[in-house]
Protein backbone atom coordinates (compact mmCIF):
# COMPACT_ATOMS: atom_id res chain seq x y z
CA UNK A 1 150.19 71.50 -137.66
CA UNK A 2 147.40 69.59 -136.07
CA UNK A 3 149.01 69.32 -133.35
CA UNK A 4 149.70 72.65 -132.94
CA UNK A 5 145.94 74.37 -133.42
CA UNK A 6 144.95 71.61 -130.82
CA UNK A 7 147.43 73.25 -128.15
CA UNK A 8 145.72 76.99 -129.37
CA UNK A 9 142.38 75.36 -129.25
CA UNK A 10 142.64 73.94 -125.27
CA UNK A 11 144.73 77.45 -124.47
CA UNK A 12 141.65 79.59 -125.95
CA UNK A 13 139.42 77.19 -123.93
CA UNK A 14 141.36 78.05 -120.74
CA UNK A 15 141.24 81.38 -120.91
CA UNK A 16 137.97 81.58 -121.73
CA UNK A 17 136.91 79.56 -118.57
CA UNK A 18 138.87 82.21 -116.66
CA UNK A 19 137.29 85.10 -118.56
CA UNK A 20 133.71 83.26 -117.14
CA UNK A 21 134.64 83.23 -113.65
CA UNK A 22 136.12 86.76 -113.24
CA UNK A 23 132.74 87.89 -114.93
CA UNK A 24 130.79 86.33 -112.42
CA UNK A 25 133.14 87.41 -110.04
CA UNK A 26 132.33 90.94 -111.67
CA UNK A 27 128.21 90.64 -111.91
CA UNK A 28 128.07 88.64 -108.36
CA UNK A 29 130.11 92.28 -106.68
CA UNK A 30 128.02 94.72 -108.89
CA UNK A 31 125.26 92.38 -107.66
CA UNK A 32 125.82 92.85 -104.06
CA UNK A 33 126.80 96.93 -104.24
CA UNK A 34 123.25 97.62 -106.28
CA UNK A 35 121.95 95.46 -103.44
CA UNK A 36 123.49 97.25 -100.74
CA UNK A 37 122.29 100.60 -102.76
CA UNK A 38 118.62 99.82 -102.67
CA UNK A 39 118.80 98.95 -99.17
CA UNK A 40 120.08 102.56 -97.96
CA UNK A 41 117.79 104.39 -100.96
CA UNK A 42 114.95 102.10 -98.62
CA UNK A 43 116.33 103.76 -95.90
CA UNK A 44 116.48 107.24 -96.82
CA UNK A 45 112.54 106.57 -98.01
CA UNK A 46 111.81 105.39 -94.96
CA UNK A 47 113.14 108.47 -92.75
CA UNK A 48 111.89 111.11 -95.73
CA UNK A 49 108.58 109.94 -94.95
CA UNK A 50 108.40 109.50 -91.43
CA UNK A 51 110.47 113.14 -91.24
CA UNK A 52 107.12 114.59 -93.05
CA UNK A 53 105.16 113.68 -90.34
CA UNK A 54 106.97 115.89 -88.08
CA UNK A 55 105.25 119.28 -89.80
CA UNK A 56 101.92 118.28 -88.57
CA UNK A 57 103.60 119.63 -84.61
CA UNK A 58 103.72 123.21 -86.10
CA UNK A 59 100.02 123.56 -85.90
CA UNK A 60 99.68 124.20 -81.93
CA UNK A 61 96.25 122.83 -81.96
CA UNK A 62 97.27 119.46 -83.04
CA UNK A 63 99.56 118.86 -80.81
CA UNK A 64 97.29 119.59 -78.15
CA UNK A 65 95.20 117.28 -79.86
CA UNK A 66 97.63 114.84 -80.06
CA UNK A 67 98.67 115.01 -76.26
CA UNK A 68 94.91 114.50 -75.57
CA UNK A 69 95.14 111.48 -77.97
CA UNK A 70 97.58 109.93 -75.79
CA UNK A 71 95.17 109.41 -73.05
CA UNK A 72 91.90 108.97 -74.65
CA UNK A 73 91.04 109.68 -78.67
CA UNK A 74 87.62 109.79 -78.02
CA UNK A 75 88.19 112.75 -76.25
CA UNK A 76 88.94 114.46 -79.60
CA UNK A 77 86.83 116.73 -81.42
CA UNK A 78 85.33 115.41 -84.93
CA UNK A 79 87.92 117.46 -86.41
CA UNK A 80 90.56 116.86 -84.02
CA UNK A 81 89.92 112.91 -84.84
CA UNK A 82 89.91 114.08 -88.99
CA UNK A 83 93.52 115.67 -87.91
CA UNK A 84 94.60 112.78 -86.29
CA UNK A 85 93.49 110.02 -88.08
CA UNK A 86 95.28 111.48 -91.22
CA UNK A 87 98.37 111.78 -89.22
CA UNK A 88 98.11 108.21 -87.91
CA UNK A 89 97.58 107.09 -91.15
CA UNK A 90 101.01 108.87 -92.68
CA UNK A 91 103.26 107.25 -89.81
CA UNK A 92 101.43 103.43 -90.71
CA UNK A 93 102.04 104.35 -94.03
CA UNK A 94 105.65 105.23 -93.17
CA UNK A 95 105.30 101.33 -90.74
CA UNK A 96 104.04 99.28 -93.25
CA UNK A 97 106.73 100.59 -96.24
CA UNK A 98 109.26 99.36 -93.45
CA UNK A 99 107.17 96.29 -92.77
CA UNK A 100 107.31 95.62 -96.58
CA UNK A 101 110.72 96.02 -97.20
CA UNK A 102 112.10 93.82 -94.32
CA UNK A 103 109.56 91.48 -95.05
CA UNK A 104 111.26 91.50 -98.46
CA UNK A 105 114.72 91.35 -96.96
CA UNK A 106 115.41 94.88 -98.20
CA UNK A 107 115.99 96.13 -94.97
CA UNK A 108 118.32 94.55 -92.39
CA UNK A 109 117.13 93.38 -89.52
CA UNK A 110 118.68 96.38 -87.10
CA UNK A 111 117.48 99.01 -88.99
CA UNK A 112 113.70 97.27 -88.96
CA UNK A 113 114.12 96.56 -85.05
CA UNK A 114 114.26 100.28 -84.80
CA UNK A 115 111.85 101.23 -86.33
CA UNK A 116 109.39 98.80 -85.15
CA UNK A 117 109.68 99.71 -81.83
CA UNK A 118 109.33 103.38 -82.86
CA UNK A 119 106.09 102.87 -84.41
CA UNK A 120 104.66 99.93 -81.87
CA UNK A 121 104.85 103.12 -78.86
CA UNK A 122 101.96 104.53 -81.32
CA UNK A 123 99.91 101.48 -81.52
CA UNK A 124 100.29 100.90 -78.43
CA UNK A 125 98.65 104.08 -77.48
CA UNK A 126 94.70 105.19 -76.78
CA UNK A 127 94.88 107.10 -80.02
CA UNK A 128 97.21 104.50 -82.09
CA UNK A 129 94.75 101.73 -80.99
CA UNK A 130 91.39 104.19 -82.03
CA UNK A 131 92.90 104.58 -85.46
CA UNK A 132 93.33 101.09 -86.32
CA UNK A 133 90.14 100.49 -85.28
CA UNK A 134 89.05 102.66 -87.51
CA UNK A 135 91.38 102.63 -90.78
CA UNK A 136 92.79 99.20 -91.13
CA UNK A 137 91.41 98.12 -93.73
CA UNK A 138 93.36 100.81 -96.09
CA UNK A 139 96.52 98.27 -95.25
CA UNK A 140 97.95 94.99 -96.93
CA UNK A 141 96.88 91.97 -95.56
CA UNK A 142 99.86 91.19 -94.53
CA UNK A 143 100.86 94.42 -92.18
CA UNK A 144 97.37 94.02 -90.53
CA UNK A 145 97.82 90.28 -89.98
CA UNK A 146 100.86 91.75 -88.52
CA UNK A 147 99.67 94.86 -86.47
CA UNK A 148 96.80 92.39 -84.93
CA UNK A 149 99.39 90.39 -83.57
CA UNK A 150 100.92 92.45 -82.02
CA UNK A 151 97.73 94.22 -80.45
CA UNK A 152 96.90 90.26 -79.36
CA UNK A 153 100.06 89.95 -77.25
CA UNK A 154 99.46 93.55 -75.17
CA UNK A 155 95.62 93.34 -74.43
């Protein structure tokens, strides 16, 4: 009888071993899927909030202002540079969530790469290079540490 219990006592331990490793198996999928999921919910944040940006074009005198911006922001009127500087600071806003989550490795590397190099064209710009000037400091060390940088490497 001893015997016997023994055998049911190293068959229970065997299937409970297996039982363990299909539930990892189980948490390490559900793991990478809820992974996956944050990373296009990042994405769809990411292009909701750069999208809003696009309304500030239906006022004709800010995209006048804008053009004028390209060239030289100090051309701008005081409230020309109030428009501006409030639109500048939605699409760094927009940069430095993307910044953020790649830096966090929420974002893969293609997607950032993209985006980057959509939002460096503004920096890079008279008026993109006025408005950090003037409103870095509403940033995380890190993204200006980052923006700097890059403003280093094109003067």
């Amino acid at each position: 009888m001893t015997r016997r219990l023994k055998e049911y006592a190293l068959a229970a331990e065997i299937i409970g071993a297996i039982a363990v490793v299909i539930s990892l198996i189980y948490v390490g999928v559900s793991v990478n899927q809820n992974t996956n999921a944050v990373m296009v919910a990042n994405h769809q944040a990411l292009v909701a909030l750069d999208q809003a940006t696009t309304d500030w074009f239906k006022d004709p005198d800010f995209a006048a202002a804008y053009i004028i911006s390209l060239d030289d922001a100090g051309k701008l009127s005081a409230v020309q540079q109030a428009q501006f500087s409030s639109y500048l600071a939605d699409k760094f806003n927009a940069w430095e969530f993307a910044f953020l989550t790649h830096e966090s490795g929420m974002m893969e590397d293609n997607i950032w790469q993209g985006w980057d190099g959509h939002y460096r064209m503004l920096l890079q710009q008279s008026g993109g290079r006025w408005f950090w000037g003037e409103g870095r400091e509403g940033f995380s060390p890190a993204f200006k540490s980052y923006l700097d940088s890059i403003l280093a490497t094109t003067e």
